[in-house]
N, C-alpha and C. Protein backbone atom coordinates (compact mmCIF):
# COMPACT_ATOMS: atom_id res chain seq x y z
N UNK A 1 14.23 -14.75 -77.80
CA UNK A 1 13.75 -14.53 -79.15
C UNK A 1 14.37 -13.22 -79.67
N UNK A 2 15.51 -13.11 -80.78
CA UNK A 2 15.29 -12.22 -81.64
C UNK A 2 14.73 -11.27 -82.26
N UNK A 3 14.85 -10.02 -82.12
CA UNK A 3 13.71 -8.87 -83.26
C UNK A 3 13.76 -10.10 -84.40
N UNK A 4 14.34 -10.27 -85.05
CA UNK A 4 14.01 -10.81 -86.87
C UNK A 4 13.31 -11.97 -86.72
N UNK A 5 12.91 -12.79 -85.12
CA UNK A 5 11.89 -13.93 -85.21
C UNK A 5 10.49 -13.05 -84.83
N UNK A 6 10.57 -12.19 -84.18
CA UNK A 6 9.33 -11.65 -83.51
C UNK A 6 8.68 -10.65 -84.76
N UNK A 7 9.58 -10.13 -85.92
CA UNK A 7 8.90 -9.30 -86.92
C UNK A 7 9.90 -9.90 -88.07
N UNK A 8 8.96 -10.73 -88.81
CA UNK A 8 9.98 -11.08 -90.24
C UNK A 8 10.10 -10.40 -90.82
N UNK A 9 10.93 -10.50 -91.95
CA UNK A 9 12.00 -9.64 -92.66
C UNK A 9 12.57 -8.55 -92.42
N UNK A 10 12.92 -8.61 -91.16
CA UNK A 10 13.83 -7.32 -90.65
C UNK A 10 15.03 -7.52 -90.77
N UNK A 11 15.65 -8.33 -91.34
CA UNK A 11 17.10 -8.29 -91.23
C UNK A 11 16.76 -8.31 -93.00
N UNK A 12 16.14 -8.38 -93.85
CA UNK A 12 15.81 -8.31 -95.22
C UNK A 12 15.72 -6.20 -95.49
N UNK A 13 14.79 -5.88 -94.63
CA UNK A 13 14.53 -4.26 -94.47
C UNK A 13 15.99 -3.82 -93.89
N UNK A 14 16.75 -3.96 -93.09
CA UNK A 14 17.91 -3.22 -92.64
C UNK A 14 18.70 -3.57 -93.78
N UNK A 15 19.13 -4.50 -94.33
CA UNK A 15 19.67 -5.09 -95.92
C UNK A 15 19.67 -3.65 -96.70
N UNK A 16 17.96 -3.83 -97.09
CA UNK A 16 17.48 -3.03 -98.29
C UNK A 16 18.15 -0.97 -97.64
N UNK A 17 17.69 -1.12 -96.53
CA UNK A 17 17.96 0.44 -96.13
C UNK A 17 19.70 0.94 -96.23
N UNK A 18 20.64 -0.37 -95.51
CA UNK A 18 21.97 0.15 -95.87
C UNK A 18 22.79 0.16 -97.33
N UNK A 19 21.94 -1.06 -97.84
CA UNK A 19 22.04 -0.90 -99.48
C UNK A 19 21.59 0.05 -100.42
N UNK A 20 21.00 0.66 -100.02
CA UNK A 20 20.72 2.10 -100.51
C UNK A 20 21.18 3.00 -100.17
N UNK A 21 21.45 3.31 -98.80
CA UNK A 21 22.28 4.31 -98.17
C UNK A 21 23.51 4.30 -98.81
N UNK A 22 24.47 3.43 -98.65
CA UNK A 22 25.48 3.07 -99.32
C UNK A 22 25.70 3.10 -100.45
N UNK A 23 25.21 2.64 -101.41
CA UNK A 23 24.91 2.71 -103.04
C UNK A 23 24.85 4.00 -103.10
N UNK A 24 23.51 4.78 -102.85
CA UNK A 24 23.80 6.50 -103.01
C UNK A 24 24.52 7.46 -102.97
N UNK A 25 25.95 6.82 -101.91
CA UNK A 25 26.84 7.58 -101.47
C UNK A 25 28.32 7.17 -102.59
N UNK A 26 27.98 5.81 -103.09
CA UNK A 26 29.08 5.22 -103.82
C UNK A 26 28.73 5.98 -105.17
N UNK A 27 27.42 6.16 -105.76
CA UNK A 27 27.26 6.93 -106.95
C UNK A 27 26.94 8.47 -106.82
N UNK A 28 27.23 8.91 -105.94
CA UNK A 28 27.60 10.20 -105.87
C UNK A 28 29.13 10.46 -105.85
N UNK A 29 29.82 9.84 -105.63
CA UNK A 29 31.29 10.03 -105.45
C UNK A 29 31.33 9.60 -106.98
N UNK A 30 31.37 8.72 -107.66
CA UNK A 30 31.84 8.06 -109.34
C UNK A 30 30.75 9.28 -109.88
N UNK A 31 29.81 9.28 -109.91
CA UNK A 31 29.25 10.80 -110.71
C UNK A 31 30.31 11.58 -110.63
N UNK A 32 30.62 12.09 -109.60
CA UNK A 32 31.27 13.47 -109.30
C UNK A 32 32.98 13.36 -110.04
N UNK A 33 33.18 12.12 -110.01
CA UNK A 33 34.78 11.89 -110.77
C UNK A 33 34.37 12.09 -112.33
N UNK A 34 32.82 10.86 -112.93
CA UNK A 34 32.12 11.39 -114.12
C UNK A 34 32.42 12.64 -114.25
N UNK A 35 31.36 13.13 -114.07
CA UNK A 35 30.96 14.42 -114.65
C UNK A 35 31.52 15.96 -114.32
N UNK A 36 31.94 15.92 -113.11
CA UNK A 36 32.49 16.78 -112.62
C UNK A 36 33.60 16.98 -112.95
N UNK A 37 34.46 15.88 -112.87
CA UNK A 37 36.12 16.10 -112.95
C UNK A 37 36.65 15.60 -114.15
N UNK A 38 35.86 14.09 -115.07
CA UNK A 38 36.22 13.55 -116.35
C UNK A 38 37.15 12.90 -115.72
N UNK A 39 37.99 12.38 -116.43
CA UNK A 39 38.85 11.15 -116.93
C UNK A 39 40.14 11.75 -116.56
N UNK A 40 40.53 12.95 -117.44
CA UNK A 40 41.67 13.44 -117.56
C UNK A 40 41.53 14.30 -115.96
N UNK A 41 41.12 14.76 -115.13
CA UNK A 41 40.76 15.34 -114.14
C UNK A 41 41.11 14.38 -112.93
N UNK A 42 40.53 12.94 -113.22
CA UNK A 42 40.71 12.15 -112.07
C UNK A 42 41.92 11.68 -112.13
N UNK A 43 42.46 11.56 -113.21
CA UNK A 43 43.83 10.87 -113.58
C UNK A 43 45.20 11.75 -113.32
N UNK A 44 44.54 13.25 -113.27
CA UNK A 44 45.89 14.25 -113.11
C UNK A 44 45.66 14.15 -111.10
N UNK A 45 44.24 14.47 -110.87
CA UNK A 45 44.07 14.07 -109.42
C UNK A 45 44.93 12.99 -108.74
N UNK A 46 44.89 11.71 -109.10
CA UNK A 46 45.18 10.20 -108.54
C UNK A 46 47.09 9.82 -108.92
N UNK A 47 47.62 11.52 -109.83
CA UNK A 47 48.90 11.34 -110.02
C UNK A 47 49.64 12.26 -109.42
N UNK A 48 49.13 13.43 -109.11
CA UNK A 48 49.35 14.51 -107.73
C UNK A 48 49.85 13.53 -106.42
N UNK A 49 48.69 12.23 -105.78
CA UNK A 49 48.63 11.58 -104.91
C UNK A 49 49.90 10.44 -105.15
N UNK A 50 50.32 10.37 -105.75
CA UNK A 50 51.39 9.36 -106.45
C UNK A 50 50.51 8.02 -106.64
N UNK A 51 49.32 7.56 -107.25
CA UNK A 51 48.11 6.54 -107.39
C UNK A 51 48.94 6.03 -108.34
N UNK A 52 49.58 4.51 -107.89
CA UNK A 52 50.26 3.86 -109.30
C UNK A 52 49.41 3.89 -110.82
N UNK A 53 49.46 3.61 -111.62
CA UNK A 53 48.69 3.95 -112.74
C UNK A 53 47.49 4.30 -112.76
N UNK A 54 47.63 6.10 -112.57
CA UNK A 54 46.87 6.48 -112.20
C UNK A 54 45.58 6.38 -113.21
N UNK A 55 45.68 6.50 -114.61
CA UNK A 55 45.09 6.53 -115.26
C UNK A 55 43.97 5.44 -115.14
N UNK A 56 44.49 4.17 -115.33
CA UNK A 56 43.34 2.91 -114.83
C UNK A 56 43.04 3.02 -113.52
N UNK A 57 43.58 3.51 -112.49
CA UNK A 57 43.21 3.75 -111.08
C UNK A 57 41.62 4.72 -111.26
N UNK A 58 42.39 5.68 -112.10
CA UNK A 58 40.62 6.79 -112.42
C UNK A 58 39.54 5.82 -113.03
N UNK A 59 40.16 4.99 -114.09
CA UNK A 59 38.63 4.18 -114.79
C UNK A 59 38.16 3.41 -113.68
N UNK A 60 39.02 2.55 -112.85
CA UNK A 60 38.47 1.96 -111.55
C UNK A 60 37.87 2.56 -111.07
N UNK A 61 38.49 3.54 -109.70
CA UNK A 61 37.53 3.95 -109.57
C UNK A 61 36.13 4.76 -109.55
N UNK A 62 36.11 5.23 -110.57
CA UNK A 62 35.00 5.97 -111.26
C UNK A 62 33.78 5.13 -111.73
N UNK A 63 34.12 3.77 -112.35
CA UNK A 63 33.26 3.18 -112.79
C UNK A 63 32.62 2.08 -111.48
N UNK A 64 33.94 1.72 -111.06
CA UNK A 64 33.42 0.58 -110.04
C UNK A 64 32.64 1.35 -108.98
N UNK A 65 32.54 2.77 -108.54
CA UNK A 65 31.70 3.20 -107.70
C UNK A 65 30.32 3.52 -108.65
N UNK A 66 30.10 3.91 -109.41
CA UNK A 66 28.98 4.75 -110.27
C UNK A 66 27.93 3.34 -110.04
N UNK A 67 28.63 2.01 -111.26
CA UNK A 67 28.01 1.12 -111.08
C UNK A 67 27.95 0.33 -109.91
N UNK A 68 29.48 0.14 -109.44
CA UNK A 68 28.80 -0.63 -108.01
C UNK A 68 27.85 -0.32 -107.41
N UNK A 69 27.63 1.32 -107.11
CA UNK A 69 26.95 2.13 -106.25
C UNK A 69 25.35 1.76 -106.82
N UNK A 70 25.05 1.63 -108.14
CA UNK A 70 24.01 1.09 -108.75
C UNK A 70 23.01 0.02 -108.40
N UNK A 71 24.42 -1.18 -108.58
CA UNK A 71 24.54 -2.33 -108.37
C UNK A 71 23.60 -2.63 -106.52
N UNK A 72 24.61 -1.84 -105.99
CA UNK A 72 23.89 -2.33 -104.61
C UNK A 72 22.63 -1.41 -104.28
N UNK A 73 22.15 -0.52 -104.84
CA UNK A 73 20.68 0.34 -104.91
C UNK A 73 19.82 -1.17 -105.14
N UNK A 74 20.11 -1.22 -106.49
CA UNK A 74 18.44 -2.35 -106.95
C UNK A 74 19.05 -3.76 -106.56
N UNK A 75 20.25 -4.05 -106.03
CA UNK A 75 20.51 -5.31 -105.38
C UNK A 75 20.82 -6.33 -106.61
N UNK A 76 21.70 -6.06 -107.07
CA UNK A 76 21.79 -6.92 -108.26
C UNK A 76 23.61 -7.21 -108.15
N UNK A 77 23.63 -8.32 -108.17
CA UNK A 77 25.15 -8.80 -108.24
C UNK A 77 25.99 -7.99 -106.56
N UNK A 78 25.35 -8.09 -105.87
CA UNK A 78 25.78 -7.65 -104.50
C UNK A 78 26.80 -7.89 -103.98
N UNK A 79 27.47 -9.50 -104.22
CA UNK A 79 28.78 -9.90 -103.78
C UNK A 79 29.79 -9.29 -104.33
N UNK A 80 29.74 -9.37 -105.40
CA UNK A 80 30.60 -8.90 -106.18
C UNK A 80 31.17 -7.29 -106.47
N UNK A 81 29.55 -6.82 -106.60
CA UNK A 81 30.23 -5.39 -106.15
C UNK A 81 30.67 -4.62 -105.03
N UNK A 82 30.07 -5.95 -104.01
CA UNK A 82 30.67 -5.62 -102.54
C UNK A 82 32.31 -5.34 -102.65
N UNK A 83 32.67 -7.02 -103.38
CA UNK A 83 34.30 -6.83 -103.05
C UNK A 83 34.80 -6.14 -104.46
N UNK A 84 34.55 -5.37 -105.14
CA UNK A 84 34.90 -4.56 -106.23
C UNK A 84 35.06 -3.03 -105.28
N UNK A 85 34.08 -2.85 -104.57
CA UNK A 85 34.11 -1.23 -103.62
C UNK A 85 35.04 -1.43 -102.84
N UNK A 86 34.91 -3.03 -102.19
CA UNK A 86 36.12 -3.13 -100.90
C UNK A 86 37.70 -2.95 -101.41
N UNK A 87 38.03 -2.76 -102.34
CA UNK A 87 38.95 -3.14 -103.50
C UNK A 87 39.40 -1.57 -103.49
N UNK A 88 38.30 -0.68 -103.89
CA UNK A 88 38.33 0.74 -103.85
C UNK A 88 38.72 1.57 -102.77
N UNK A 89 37.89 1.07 -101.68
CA UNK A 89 38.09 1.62 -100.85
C UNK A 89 39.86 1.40 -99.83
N UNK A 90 39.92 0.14 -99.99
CA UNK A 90 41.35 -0.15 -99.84
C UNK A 90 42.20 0.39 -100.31
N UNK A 91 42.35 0.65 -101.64
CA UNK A 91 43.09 1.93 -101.84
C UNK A 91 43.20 3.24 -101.66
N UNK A 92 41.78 3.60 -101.61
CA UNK A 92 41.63 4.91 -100.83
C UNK A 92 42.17 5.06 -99.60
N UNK A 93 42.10 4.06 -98.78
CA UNK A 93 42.56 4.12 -97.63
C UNK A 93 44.20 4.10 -98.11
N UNK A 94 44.62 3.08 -98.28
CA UNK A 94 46.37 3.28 -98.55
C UNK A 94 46.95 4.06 -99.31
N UNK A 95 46.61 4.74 -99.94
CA UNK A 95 47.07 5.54 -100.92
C UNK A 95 46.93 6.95 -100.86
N UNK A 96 46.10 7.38 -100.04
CA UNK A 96 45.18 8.33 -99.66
C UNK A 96 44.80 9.43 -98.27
N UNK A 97 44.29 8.27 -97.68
CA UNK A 97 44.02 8.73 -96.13
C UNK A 97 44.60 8.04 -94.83
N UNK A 98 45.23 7.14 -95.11
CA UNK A 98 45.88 6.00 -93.87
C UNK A 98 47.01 7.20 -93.12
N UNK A 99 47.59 8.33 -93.33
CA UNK A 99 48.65 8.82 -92.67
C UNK A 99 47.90 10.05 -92.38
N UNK A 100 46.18 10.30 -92.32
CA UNK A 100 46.13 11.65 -91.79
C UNK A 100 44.84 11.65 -90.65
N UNK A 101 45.28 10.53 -89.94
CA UNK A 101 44.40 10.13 -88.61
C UNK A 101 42.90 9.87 -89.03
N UNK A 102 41.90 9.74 -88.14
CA UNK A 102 40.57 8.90 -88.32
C UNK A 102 39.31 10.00 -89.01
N UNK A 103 39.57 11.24 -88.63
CA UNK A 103 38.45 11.98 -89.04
C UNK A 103 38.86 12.82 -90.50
N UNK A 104 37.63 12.86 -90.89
CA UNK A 104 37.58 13.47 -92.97
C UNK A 104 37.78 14.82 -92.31
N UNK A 105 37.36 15.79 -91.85
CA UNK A 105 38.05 16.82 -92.02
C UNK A 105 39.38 17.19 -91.92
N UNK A 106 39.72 15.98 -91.33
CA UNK A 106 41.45 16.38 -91.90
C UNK A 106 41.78 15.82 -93.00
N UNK A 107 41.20 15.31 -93.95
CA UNK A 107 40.89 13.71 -95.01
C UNK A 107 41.50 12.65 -94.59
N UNK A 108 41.06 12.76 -93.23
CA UNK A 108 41.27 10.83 -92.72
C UNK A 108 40.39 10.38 -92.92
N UNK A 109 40.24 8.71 -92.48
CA UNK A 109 39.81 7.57 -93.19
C UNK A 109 38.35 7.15 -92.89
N UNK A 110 37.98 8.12 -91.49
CA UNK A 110 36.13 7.61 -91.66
C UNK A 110 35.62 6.89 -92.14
N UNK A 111 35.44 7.99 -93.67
CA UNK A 111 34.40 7.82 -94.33
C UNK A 111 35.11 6.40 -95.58
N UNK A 112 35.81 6.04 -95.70
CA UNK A 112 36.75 5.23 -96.43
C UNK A 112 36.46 3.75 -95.69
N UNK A 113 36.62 4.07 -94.29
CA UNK A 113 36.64 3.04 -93.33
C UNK A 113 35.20 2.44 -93.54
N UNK A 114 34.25 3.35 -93.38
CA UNK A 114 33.01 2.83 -93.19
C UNK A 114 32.20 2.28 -94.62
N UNK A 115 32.60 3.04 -95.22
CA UNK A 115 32.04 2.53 -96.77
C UNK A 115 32.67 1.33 -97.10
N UNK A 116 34.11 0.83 -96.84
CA UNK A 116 34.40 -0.51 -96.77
C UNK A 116 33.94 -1.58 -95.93
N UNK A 117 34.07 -0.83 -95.04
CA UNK A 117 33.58 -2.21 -93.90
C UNK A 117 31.84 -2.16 -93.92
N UNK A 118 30.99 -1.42 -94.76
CA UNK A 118 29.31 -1.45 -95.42
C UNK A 118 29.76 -2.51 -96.55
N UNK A 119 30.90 -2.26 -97.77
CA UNK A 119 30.43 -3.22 -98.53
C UNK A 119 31.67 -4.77 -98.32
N UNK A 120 32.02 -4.67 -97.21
CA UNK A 120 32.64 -5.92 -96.60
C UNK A 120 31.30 -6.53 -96.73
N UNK A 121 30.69 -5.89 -95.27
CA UNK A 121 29.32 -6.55 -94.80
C UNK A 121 28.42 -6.96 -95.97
N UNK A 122 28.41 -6.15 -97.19
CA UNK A 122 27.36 -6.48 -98.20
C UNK A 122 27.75 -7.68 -98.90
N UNK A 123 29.58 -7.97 -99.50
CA UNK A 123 30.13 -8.58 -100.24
C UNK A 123 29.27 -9.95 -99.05
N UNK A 124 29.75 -10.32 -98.07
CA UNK A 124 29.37 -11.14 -97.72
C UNK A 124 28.08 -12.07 -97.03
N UNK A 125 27.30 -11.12 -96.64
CA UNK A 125 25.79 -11.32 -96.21
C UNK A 125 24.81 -11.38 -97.58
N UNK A 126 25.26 -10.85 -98.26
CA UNK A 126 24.11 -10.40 -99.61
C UNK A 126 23.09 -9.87 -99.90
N UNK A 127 22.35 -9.27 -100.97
CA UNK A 127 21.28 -8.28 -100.60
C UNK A 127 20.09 -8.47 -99.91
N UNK A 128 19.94 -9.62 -99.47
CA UNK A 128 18.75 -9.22 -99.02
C UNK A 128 17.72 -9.88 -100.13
N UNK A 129 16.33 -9.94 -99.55
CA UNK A 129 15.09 -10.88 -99.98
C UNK A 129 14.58 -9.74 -101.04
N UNK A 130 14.67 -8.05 -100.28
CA UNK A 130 13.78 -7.02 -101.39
C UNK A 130 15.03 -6.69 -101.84
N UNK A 131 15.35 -7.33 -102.99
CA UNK A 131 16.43 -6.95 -103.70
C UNK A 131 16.14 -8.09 -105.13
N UNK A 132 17.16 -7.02 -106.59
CA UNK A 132 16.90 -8.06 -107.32
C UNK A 132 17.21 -9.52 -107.62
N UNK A 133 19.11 -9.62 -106.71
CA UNK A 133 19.20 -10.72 -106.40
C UNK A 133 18.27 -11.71 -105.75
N UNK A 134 17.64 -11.07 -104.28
CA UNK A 134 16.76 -12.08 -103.74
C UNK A 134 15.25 -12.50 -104.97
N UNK A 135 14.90 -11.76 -105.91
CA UNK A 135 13.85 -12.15 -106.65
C UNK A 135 14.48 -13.56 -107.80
N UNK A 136 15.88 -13.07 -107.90
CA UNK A 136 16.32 -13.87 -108.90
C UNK A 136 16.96 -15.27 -108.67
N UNK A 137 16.96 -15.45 -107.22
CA UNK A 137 17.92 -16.23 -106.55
C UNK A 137 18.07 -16.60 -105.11
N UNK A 138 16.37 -16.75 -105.18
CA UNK A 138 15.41 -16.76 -103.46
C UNK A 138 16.28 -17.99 -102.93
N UNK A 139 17.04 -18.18 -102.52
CA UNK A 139 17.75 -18.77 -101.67
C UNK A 139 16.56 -19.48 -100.26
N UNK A 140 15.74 -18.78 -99.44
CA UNK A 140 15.17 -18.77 -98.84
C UNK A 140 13.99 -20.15 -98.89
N UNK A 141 13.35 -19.94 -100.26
CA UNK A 141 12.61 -21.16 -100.49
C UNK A 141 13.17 -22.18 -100.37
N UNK A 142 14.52 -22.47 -101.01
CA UNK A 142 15.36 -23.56 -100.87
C UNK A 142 15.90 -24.19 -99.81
N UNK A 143 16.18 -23.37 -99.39
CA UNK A 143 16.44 -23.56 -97.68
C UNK A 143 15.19 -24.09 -96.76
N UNK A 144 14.18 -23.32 -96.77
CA UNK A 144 12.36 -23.59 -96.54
C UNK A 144 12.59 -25.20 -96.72
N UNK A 145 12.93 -25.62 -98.43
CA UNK A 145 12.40 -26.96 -98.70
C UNK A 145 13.31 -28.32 -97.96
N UNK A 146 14.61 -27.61 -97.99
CA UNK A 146 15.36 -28.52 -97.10
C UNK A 146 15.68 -28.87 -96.17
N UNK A 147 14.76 -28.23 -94.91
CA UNK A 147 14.83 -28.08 -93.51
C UNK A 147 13.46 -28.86 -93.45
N UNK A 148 12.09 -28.89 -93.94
CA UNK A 148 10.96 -29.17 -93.42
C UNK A 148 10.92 -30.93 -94.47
């Protein structure tokens, strides 16, 4: 027997906890390009790095983290902003950190690595039951009705 048969919704609660963890960390980074650095800031940033157009590279990623990062907090559209971050983070990694070994204090790819392969896992598992997707799109009942 499984933890998630012996205490239900635990694989619903670990969902909700890395979806927040994650989300918090995705809208702290797009804030910080927001507000901190602006538009013209991220765009002179992402052209230093040689970031092919850098300019839409900054609206990407600035927005797709702020809201993705949103997005996967209250669980709303989860797939999607899964593979919108995985998208992000892929470039971060290639463009970025892929040539300066595994750990961020040298700005290797850690933290790049792991925030992708969180919203790999999210793009494809989905948020979860305490989420707004699961209220909007209980999958679960349906499943319930077609098994019994």
């Amino acid at each position: 027997m499984t933890p998630a048969n012996r205490i239900p919704y635990l694989s619903d609660i670990a969902l909700l906890i890395g979806r927040v963890a994650v989300g918090v960390v995705f809208v702290a980074h797009g804030w910080q390009k927001f507000d901190d650095m602006g538009h013209g800031g991220v765009t002179k940033m992402f052209e230093g790095m040689d970031i092919p157009a850098p300019s839409v590279a900054a609206y990407y990623s600035t927005w797709v983290e702020l809201i993705g990062g949103l997005a996967l907090i209250v669980g709303v559209a989860v797939p999607l902003a899964g593979l919108l971050l995985v998208a992000d983070m892929a470039g971060a990694f290639w463009f970025v950190h892929k040539g300066n070994g595994v750990f961020v204090t040298g700005n290797g790819y850690e933290l790049v690595l792991v925030l992708g392969a969180a919203a790999v896992l999210l793009a494809l598992v989905g948020a979860g039951r305490f989420s707004l997707d699961g209220l909007l799109f209980d999958r679960t009942k349906k499943h319930q009705e077609v098994t019994t």
